[in-house]
N, C-alpha and C. Protein backbone atom coordinates (compact mmCIF):
# COMPACT_ATOMS: atom_id res chain seq x y z
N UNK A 1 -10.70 18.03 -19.08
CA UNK A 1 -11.14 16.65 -18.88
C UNK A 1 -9.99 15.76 -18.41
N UNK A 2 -9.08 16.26 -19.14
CA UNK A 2 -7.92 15.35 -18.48
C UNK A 2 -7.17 15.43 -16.88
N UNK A 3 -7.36 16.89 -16.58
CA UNK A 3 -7.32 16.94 -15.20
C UNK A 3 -8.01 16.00 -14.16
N UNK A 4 -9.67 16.26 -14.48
CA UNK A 4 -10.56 15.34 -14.12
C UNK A 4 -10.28 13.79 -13.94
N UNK A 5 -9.71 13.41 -15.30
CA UNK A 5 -9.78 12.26 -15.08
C UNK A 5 -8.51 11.53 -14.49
N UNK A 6 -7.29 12.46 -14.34
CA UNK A 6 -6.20 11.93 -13.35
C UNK A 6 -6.74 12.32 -11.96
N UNK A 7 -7.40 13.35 -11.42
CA UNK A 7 -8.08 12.93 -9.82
C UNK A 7 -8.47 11.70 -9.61
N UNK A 8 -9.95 11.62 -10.74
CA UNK A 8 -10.23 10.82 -10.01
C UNK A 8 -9.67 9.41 -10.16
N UNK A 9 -8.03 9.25 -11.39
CA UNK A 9 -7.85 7.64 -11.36
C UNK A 9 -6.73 7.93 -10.08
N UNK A 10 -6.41 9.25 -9.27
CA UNK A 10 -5.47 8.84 -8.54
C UNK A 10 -6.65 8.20 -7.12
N UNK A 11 -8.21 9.07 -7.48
CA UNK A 11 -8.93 8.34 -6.11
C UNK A 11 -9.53 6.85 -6.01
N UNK A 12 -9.33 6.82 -7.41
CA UNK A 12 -10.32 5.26 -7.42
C UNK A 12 -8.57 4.20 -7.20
N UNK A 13 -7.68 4.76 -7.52
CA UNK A 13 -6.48 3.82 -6.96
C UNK A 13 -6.57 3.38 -5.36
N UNK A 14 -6.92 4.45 -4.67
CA UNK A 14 -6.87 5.00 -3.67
C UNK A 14 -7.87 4.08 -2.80
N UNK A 15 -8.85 4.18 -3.50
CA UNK A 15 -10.11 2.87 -2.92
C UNK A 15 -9.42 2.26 -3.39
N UNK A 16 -9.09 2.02 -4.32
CA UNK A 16 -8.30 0.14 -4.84
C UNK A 16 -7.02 -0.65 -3.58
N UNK A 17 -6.45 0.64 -3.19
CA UNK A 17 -5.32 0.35 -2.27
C UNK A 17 -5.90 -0.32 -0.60
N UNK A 18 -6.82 1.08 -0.30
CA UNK A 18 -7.95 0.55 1.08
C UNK A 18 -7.99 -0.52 0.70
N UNK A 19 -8.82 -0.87 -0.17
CA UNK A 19 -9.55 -2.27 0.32
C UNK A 19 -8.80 -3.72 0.03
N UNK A 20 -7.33 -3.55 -0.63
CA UNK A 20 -6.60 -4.30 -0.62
C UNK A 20 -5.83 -4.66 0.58
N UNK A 21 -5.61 -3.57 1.17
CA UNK A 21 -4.69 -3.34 2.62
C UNK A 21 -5.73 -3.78 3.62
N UNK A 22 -6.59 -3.25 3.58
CA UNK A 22 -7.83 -3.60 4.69
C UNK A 22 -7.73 -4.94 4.51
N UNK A 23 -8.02 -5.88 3.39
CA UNK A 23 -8.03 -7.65 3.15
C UNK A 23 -6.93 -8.04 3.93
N UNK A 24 -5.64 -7.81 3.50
CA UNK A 24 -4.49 -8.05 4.06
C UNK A 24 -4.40 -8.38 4.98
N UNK A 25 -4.73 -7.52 5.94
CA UNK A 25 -4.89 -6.64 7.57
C UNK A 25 -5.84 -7.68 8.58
N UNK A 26 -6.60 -7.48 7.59
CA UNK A 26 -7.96 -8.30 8.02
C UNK A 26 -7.67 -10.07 8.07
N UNK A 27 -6.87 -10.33 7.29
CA UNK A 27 -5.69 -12.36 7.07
C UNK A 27 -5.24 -11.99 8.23
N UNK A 28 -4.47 -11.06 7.99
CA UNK A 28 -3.28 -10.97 9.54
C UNK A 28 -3.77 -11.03 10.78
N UNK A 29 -4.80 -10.46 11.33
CA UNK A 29 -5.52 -10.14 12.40
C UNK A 29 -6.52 -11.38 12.59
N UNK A 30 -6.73 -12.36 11.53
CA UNK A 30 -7.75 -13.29 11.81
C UNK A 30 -6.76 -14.10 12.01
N UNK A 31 -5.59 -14.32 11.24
CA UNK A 31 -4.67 -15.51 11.62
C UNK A 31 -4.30 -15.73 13.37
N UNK A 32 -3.45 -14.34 13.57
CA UNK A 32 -2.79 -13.75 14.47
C UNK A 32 -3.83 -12.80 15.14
N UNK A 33 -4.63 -13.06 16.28
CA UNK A 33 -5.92 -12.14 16.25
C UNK A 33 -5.13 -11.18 17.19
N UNK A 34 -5.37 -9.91 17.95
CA UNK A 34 -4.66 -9.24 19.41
C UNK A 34 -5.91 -9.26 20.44
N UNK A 35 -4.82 -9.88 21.46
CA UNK A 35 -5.09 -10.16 22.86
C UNK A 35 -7.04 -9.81 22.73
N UNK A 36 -7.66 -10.18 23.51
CA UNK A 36 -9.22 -10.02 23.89
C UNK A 36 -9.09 -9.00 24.86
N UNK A 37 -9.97 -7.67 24.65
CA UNK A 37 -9.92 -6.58 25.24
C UNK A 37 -8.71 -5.31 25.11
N UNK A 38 -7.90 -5.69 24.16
CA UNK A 38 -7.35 -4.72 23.55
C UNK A 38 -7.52 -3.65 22.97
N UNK A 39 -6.74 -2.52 23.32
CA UNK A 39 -7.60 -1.32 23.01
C UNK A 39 -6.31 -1.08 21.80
N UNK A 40 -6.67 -1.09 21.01
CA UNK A 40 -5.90 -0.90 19.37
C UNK A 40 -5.61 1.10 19.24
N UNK A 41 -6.07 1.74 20.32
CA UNK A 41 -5.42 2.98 20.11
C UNK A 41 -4.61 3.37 21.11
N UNK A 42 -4.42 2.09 22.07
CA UNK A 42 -3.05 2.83 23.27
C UNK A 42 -1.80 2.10 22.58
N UNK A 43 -1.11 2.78 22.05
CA UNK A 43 0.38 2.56 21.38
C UNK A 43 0.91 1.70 22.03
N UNK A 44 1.09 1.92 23.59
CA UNK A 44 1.75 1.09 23.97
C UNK A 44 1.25 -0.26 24.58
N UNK A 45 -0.10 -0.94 24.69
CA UNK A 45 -0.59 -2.40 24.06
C UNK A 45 -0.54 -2.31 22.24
N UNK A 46 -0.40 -1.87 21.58
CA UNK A 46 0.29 -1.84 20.03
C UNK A 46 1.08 -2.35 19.95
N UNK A 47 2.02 -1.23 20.59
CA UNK A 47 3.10 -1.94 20.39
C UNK A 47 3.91 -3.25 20.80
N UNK A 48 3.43 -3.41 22.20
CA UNK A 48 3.54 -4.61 22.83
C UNK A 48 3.30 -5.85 22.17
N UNK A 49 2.15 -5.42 21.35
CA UNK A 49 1.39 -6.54 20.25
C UNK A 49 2.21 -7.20 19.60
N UNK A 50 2.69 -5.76 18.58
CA UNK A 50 3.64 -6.37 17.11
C UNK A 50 4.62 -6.98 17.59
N UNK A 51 5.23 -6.39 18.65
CA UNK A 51 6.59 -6.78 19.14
C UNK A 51 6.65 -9.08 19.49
N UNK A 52 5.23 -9.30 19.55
CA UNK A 52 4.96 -10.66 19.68
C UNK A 52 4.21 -11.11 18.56
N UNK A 53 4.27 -10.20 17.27
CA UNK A 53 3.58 -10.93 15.85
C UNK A 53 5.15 -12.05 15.44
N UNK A 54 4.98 -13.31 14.96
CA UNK A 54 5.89 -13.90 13.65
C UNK A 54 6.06 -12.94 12.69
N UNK A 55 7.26 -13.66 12.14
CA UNK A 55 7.32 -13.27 11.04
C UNK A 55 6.47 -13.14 9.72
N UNK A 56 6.08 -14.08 10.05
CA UNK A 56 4.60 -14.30 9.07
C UNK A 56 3.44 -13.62 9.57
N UNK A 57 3.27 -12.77 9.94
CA UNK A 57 2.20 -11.97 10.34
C UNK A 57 2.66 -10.84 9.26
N UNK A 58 4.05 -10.14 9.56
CA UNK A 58 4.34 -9.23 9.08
C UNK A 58 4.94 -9.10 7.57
N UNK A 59 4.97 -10.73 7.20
CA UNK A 59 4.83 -10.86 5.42
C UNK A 59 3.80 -10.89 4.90
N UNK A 60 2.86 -11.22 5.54
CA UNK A 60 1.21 -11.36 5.29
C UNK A 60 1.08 -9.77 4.94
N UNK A 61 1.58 -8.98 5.93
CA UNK A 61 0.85 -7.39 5.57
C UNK A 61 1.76 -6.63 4.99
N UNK A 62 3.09 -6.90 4.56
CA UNK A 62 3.62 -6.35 3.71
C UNK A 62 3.33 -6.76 2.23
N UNK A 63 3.20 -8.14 1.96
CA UNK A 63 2.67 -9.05 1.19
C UNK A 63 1.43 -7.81 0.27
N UNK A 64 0.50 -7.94 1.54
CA UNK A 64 -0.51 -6.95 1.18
C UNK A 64 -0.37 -5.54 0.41
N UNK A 65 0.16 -5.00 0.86
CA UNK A 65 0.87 -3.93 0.82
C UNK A 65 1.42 -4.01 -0.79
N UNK A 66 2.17 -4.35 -1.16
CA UNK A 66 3.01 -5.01 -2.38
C UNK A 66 1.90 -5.17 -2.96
N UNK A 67 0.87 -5.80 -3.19
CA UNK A 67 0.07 -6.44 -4.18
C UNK A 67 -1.16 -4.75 -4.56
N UNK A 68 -1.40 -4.38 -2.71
CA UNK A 68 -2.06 -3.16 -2.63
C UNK A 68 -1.75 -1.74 -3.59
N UNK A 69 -0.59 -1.45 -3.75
CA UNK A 69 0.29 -0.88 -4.35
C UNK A 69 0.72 -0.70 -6.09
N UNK A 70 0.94 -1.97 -6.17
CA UNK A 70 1.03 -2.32 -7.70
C UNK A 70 -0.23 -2.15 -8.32
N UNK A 71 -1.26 -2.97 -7.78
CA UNK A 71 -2.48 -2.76 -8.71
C UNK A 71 -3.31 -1.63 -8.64
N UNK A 72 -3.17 -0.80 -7.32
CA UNK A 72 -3.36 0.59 -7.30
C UNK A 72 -3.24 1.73 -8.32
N UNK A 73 -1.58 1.39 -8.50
CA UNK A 73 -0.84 2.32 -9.23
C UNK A 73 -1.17 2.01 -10.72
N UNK A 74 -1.78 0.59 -10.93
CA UNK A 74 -1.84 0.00 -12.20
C UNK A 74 -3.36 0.40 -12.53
N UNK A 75 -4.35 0.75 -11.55
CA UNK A 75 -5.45 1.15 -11.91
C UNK A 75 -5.30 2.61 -12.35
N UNK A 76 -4.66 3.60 -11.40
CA UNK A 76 -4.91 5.11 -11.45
C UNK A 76 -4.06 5.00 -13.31
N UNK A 77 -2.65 4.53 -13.69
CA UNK A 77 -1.81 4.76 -14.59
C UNK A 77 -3.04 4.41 -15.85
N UNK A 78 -3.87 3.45 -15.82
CA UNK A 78 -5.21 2.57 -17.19
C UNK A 78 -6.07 3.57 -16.93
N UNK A 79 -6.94 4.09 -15.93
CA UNK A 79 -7.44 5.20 -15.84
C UNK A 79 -7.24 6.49 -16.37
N UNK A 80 -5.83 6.95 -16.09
CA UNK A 80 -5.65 8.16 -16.33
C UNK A 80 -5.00 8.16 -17.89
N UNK A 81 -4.79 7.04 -18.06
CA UNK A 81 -3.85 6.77 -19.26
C UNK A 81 -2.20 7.62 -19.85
N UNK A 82 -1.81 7.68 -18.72
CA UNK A 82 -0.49 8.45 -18.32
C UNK A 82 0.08 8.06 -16.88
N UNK A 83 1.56 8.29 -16.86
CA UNK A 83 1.75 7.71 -15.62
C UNK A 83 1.57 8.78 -14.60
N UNK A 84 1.45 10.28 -14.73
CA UNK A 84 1.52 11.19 -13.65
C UNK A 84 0.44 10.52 -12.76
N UNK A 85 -0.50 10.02 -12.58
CA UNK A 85 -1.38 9.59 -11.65
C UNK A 85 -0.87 8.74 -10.65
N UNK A 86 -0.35 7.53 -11.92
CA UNK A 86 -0.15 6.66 -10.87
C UNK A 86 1.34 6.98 -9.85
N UNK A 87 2.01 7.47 -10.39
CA UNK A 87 3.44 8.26 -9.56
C UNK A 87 2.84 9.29 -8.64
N UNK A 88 1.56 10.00 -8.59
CA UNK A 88 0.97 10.32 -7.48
C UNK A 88 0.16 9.32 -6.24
N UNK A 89 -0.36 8.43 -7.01
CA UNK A 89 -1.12 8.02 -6.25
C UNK A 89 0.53 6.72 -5.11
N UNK A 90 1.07 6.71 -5.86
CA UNK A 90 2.51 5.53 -5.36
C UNK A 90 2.98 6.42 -3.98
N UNK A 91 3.06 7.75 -4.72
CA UNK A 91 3.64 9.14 -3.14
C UNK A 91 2.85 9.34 -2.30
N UNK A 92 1.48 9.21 -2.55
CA UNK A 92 0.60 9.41 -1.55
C UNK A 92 0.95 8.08 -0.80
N UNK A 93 0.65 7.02 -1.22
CA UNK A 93 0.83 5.67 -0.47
C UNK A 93 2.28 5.54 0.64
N UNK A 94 3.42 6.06 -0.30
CA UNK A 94 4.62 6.19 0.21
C UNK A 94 4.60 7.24 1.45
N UNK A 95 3.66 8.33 1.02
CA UNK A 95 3.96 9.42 2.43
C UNK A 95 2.77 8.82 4.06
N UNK A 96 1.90 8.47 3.83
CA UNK A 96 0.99 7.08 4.43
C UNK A 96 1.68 6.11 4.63
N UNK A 97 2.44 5.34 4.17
CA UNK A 97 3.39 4.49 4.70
C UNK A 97 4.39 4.94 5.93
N UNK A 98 4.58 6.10 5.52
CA UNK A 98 6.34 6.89 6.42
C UNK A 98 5.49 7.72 7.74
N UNK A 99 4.02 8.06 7.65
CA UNK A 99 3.47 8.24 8.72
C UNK A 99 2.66 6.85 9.79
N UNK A 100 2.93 5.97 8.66
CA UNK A 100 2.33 4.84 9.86
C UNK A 100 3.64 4.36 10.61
N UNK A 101 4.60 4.22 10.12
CA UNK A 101 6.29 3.50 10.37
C UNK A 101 6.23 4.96 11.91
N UNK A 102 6.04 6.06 11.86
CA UNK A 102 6.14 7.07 12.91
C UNK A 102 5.03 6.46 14.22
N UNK A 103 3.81 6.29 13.96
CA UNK A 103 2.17 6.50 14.42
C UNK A 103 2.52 4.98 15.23
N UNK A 104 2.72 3.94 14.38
CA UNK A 104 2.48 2.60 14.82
C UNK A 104 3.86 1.87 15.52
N UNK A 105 4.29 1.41 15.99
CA UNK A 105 5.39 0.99 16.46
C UNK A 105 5.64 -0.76 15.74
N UNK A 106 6.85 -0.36 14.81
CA UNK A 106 7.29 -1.54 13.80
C UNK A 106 8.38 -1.69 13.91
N UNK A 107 8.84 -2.91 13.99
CA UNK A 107 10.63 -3.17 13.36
C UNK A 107 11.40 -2.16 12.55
N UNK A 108 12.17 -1.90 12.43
CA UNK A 108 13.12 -0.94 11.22
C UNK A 108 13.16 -1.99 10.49
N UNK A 109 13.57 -2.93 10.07
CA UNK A 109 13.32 -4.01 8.92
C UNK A 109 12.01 -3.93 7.92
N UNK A 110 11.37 -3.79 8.99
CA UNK A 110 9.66 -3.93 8.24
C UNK A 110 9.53 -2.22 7.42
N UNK A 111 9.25 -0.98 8.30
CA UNK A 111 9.21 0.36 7.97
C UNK A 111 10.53 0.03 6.55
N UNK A 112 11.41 0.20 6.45
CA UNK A 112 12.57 -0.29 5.31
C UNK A 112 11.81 -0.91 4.47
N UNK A 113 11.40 -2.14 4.53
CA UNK A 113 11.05 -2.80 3.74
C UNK A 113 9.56 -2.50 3.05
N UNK A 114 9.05 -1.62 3.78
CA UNK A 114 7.71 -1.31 3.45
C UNK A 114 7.95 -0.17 2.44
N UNK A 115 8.81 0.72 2.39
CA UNK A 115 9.13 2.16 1.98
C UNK A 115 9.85 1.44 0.31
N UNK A 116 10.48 0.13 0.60
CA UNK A 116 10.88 -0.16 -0.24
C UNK A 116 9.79 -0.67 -1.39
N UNK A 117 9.22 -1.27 -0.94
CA UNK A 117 8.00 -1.80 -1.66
C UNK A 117 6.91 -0.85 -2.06
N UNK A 118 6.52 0.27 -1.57
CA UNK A 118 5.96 1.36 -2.04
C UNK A 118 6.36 1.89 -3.38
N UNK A 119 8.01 2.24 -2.86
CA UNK A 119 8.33 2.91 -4.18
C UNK A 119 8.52 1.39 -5.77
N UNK A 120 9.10 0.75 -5.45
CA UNK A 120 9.01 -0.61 -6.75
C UNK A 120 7.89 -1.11 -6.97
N UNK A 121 6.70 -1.12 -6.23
CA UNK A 121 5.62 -1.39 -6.95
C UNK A 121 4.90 -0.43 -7.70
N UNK A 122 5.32 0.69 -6.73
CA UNK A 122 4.53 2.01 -7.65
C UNK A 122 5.44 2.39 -9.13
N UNK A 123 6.58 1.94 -9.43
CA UNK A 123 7.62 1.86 -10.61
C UNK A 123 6.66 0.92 -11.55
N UNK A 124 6.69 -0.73 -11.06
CA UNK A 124 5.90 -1.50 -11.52
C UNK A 124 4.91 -1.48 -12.11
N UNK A 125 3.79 -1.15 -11.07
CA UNK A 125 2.59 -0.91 -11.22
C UNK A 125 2.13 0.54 -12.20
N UNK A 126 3.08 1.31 -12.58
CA UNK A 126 2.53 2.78 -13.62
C UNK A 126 3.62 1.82 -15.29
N UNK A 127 4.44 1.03 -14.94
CA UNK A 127 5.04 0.31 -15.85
C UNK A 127 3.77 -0.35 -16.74
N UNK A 128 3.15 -1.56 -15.76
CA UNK A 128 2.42 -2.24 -16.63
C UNK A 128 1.05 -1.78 -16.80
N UNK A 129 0.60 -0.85 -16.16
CA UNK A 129 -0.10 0.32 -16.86
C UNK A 129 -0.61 1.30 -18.30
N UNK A 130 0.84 1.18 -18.50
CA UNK A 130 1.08 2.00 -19.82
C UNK A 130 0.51 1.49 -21.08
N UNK A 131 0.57 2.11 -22.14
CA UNK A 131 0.16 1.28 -23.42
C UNK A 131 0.99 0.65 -23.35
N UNK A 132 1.51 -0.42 -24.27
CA UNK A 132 2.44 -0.92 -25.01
C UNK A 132 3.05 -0.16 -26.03
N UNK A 133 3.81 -0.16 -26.14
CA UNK A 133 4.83 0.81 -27.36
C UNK A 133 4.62 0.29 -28.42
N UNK A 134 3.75 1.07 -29.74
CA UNK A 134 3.61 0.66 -30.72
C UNK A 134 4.17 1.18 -31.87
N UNK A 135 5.57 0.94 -32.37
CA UNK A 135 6.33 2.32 -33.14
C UNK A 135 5.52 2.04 -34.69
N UNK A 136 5.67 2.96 -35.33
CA UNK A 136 4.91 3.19 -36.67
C UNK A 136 5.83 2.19 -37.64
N UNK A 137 4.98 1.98 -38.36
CA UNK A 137 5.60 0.77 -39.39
C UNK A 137 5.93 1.43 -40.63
């Protein structure tokens, strides 16, 4: 049972993360919309894109990201009621992160900063997770 129930708190993190990142994504893109008639799978109008986002486009979705992350990791860790979940579900996010930084064309600042925030929220987020430490009286 306990197997069971770290799958599925690393999958329901997992939806928790989507649809946080998707929100994010979805601010960024309504703020900052790309060009009309853009085809979002030729890399290079992609990249052309980001390369003309603010800065604030790209705190908005790291922003995301950060918040996506923590409470992810903070769902799978209350779920599973152990942290092995949520330290899976943080690596999965982290190895998804290090393939979009490859796939998508980003600043090295941002990919850095994103890799960074993966791993400290996923620290965070299986942190405040946990029980509270209740030593015997």
């Amino acid at each position: 049972m306990s197997v069971l129930r770290s799958i599925g708190a690393v999958i329901a993190g997992m939806i928790v993360a989507f649809l946080l990142v998707f929100a994010s994504e979805g601010i960024s893109h309504k703020i900052f919309p790309p060009p009309p008639g853009m085809n979002m799978s030729d890399m290079v109008q992609v990249k052309a894109f980001v390369s003309t986002l603010p800065l604030s486009a790209l705190l908005i979705v790291l922003t995301g990201w950060l918040i996506a992350t923590f409470v992810a990791a903070w769902v799978a860790t209350k779920i599973a009621r152990g942290p092995i979940a949520g330290f899976i579900l943080g690596a999965l996010l982290l190895a998804v992160g290090i393939a979009n930084a490859f796939i998508i064309p980003q600043p090295l600042w941002f990919s850095i900063a994103s890799f960074v925030i993966y791993i400290g929220a996923t620290v965070a987020g299986v942190r405040a997770g946990m029980p509270a430490f209740q030593p015997d009286a």
